[in-house]
Protein backbone atom coordinates (compact mmCIF):
# COMPACT_ATOMS: atom_id res chain seq x y z
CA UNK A 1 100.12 113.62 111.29
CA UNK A 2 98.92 110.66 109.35
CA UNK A 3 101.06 107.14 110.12
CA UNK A 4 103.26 105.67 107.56
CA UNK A 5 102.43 101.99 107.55
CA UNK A 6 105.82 100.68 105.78
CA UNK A 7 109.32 99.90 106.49
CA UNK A 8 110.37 101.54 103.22
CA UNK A 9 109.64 105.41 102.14
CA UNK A 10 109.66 107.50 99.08
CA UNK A 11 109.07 110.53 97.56
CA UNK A 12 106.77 110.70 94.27
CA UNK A 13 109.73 112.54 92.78
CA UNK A 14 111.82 109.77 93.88
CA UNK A 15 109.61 106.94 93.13
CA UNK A 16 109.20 108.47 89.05
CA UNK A 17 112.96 108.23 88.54
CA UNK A 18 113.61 104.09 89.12
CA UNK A 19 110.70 102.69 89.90
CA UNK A 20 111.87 99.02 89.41
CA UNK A 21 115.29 99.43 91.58
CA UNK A 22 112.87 100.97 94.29
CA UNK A 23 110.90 97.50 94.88
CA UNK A 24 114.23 95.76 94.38
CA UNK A 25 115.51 97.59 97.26
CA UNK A 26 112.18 96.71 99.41
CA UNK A 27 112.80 92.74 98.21
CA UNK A 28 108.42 93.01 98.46
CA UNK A 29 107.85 95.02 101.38
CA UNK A 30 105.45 97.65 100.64
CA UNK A 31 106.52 101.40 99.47
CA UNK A 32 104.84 104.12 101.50
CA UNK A 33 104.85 107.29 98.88
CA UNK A 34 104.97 110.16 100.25
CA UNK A 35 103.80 113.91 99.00
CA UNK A 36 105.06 116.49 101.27
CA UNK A 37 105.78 113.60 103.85
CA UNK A 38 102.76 112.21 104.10
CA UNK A 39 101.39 108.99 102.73
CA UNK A 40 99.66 109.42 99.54
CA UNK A 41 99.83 106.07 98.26
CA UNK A 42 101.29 102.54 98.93
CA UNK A 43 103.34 100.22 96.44
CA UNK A 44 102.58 96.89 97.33
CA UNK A 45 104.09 93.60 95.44
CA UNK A 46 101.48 92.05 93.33
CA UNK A 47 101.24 88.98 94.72
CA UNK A 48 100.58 90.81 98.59
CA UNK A 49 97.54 93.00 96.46
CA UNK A 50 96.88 90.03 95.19
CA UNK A 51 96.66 88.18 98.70
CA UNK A 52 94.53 90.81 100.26
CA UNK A 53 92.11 91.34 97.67
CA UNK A 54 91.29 87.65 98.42
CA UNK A 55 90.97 88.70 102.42
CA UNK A 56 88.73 90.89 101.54
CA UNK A 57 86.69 88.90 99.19
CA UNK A 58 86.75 86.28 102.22
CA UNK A 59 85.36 88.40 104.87
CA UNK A 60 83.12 90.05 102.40
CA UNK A 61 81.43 86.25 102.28
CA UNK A 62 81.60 85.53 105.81
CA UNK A 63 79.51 88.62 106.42
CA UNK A 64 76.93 87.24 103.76
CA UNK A 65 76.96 84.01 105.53
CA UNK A 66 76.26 85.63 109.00
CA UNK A 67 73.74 87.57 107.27
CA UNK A 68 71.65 84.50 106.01
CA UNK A 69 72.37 82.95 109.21
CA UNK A 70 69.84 85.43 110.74
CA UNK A 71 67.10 84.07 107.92
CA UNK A 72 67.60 80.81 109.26
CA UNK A 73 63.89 80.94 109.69
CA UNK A 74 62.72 81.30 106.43
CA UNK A 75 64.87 78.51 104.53
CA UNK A 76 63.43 75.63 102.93
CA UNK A 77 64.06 72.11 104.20
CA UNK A 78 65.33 70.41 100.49
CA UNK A 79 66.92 66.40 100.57
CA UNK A 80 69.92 66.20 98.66
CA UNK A 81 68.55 63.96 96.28
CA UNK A 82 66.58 66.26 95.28
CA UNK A 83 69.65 68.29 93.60
């Protein structure tokens, strides 16, 4: 059986009849939606989307910097006056 990750549960039924008192009961926790009790999808604030979608973007360019940090070898010396 698959974890629910949230404080707050729902049904799809459920979460189709009042959708807007449902995230004023979870005051911006996250909604785990459930289809025959299991997690089908998560209702998260926008603003906590919004904050992990820059997480990701984050360690999306810390793994580009580590990757260029291997090629270390093959950069080319420039002076900033130069720019």
């Amino acid at each position: 059986m698959r974890q629910v990750l949230a404080d707050f549960s729902v049904s799809i039924s459920e979460l189709k009849k009042n959708p807007s008192a449902l995230l004023s009961q979870a005051s911006g926790s996250p909604i785990a939606v459930l289809n025959h009790n299991k997690p089908a999808a998560y209702l998260v604030p926008a603003e906590t989307y919004e904050a992990l979608m820059d997480m990701v973007d984050d360690y999306e360019l810390a793994q580009l910097v580590e990757e260029r940090r291997g090629d270390k070898d093959q950069a080319i010396a420039v002076s900033l006056d130069d720019l």
